[in-house]
PDB file of N, CA and C in Angstrom:
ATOM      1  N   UNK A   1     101.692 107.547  55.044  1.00  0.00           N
ATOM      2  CA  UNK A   1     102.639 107.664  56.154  1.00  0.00           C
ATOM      3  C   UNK A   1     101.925 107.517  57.499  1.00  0.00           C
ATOM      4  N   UNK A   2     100.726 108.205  57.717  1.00  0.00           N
ATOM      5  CA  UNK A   2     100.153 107.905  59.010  1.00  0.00           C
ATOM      6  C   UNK A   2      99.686 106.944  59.289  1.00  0.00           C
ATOM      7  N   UNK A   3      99.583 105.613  58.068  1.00  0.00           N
ATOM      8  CA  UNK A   3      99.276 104.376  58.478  1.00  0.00           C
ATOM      9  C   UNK A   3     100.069 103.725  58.861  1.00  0.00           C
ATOM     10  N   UNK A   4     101.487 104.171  58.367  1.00  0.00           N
ATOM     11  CA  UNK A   4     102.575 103.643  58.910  1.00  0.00           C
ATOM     12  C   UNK A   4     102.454 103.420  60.305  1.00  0.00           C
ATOM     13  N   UNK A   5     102.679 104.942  60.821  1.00  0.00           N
ATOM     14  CA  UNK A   5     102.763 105.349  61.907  1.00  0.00           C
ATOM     15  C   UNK A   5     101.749 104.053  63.220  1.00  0.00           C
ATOM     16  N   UNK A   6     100.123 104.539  62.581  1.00  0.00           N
ATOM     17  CA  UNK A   6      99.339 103.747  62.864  1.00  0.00           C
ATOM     18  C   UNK A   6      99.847 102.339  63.362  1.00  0.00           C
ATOM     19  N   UNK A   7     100.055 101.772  61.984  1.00  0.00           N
ATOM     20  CA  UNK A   7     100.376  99.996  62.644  1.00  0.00           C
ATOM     21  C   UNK A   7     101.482  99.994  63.518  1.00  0.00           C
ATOM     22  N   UNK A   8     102.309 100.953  63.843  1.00  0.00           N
ATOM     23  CA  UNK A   8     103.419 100.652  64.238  1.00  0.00           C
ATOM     24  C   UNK A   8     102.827 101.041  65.555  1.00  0.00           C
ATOM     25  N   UNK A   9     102.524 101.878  66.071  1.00  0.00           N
ATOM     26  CA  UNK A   9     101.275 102.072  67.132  1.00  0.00           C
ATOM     27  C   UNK A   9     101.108 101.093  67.996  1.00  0.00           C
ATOM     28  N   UNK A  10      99.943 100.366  67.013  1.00  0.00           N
ATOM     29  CA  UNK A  10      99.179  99.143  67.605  1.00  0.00           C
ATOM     30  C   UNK A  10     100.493  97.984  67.551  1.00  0.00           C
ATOM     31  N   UNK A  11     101.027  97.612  67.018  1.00  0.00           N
ATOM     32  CA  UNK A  11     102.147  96.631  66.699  1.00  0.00           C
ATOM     33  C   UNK A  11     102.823  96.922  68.513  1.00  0.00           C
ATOM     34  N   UNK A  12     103.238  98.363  68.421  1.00  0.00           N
ATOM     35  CA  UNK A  12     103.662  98.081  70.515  1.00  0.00           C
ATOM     36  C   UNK A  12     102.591  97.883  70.910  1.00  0.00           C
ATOM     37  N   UNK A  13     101.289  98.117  70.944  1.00  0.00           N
ATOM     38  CA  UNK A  13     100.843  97.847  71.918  1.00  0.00           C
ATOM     39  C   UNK A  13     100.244  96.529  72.173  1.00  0.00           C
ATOM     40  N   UNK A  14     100.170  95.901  70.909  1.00  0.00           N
ATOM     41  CA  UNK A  14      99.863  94.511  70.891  1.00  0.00           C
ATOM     42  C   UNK A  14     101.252  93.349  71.482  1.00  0.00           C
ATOM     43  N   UNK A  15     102.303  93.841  71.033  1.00  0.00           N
ATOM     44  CA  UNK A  15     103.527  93.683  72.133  1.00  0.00           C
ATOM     45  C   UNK A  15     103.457  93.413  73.378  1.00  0.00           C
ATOM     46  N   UNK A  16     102.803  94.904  74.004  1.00  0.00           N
ATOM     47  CA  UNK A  16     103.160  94.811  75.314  1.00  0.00           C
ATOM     48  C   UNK A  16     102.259  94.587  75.841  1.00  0.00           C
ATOM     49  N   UNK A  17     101.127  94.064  75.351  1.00  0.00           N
ATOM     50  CA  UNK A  17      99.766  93.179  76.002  1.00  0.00           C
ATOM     51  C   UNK A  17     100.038  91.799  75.694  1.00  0.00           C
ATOM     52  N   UNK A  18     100.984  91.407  74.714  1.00  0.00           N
ATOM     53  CA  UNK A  18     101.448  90.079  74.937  1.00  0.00           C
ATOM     54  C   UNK A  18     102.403  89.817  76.086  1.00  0.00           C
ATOM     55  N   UNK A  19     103.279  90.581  76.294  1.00  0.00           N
ATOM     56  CA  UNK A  19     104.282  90.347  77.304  1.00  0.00           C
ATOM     57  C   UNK A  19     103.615  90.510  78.396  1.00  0.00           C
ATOM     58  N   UNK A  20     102.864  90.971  78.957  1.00  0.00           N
ATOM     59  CA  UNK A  20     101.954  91.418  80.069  1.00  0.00           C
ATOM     60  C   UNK A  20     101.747  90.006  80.562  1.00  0.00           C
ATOM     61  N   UNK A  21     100.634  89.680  79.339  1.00  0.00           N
ATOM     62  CA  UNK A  21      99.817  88.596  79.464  1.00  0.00           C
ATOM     63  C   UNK A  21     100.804  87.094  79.790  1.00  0.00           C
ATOM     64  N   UNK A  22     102.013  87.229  78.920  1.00  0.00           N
ATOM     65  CA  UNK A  22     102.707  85.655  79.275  1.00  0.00           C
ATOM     66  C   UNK A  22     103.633  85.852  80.493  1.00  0.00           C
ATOM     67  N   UNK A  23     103.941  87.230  80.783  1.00  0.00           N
ATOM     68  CA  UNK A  23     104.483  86.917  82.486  1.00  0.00           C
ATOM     69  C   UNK A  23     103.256  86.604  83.309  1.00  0.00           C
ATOM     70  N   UNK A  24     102.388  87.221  83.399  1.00  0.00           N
ATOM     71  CA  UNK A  24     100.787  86.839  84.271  1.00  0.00           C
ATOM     72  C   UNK A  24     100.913  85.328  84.585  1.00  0.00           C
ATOM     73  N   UNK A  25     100.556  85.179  82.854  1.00  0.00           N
ATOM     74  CA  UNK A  25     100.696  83.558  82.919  1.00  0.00           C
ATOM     75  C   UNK A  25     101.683  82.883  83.742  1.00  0.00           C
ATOM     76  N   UNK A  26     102.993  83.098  83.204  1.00  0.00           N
ATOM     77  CA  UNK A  26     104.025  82.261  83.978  1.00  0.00           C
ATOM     78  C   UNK A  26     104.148  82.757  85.053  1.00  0.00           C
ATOM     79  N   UNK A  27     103.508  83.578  86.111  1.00  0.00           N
ATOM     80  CA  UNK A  27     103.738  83.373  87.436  1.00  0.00           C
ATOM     81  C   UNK A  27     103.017  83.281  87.680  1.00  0.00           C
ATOM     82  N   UNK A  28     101.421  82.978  86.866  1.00  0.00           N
ATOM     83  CA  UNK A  28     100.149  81.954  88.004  1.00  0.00           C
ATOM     84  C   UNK A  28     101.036  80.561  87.675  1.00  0.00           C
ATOM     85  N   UNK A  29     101.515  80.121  87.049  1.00  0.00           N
ATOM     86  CA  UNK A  29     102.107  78.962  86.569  1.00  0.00           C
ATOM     87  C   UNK A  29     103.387  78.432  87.807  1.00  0.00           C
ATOM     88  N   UNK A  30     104.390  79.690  87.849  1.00  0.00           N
ATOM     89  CA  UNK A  30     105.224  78.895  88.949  1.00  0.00           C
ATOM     90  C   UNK A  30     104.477  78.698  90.340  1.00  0.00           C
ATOM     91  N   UNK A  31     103.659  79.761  90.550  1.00  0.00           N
ATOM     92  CA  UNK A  31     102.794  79.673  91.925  1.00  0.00           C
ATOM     93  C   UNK A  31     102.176  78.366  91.939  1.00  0.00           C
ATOM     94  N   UNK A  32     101.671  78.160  91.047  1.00  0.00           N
ATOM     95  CA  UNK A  32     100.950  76.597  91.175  1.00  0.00           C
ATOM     96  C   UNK A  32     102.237  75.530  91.618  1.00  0.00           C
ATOM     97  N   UNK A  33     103.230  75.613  90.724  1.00  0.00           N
ATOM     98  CA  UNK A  33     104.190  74.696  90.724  1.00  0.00           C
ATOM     99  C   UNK A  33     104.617  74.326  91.890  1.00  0.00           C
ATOM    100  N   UNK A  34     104.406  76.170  92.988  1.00  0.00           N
ATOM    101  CA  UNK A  34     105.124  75.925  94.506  1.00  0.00           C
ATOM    102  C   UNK A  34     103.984  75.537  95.100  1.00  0.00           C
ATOM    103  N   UNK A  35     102.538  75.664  94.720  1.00  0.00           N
ATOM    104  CA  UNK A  35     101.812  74.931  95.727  1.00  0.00           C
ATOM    105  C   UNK A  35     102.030  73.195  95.274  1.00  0.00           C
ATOM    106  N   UNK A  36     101.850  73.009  94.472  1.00  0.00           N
ATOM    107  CA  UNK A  36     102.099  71.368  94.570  1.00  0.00           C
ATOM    108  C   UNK A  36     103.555  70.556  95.091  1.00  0.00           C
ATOM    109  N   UNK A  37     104.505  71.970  94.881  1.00  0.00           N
ATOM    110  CA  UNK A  37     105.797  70.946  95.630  1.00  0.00           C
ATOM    111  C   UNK A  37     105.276  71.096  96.909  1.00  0.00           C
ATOM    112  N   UNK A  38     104.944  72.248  97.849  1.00  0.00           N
ATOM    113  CA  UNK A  38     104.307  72.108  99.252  1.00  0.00           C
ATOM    114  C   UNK A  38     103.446  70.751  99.325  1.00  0.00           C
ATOM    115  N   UNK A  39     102.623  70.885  98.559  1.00  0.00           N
ATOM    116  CA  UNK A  39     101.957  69.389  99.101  1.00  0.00           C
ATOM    117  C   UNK A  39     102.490  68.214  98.796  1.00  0.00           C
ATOM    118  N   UNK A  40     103.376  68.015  97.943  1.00  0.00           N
ATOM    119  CA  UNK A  40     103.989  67.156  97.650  1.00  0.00           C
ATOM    120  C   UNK A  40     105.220  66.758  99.466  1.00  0.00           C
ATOM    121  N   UNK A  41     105.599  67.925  99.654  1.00  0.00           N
ATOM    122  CA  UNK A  41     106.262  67.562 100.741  1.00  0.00           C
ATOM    123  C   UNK A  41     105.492  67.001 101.865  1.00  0.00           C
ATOM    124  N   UNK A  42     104.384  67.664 101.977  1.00  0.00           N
ATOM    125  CA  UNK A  42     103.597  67.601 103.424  1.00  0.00           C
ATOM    126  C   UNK A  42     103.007  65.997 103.096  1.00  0.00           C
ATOM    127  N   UNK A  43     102.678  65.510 102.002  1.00  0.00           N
ATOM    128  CA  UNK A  43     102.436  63.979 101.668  1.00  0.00           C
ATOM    129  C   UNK A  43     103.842  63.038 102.007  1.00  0.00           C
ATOM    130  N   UNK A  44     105.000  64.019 101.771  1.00  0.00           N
ATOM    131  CA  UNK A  44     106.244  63.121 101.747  1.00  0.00           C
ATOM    132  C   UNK A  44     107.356  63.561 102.823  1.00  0.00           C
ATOM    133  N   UNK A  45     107.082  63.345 103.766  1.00  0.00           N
ATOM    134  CA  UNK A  45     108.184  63.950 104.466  1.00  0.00           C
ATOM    135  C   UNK A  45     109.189  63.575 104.597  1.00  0.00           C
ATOM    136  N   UNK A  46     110.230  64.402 104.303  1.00  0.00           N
ATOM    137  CA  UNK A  46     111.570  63.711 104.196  1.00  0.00           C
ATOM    138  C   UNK A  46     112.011  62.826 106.045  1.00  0.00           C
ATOM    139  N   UNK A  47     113.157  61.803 105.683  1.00  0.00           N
ATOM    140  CA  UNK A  47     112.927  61.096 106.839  1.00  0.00           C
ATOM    141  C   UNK A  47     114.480  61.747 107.315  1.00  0.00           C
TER     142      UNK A  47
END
């Protein structure tokens, strides 16, 4: 029973170090996205 317990334990916490980790990710990811539309504009200026 306490191994139960155990994996179920680590099972959240391996969870919520995944979720951590892929929002991190996806907002170094949109940040990039808004620096290249910025430069994309400043190369293209609308007329």
């Amino acid at each position: 029973m306490a191994n139960e317990e155990r994996l179920d334990s680590l099972k959240d916490q391996i969870e919520g170090t995944v979720k951590k980790v892929v929002e991190e990710v996806t907002h170094d990811k949109s940040q990039e996205e808004a620096k290249k539309d910025k430069q994309k504009a400043k190369m293209n200026p609308e007329k």
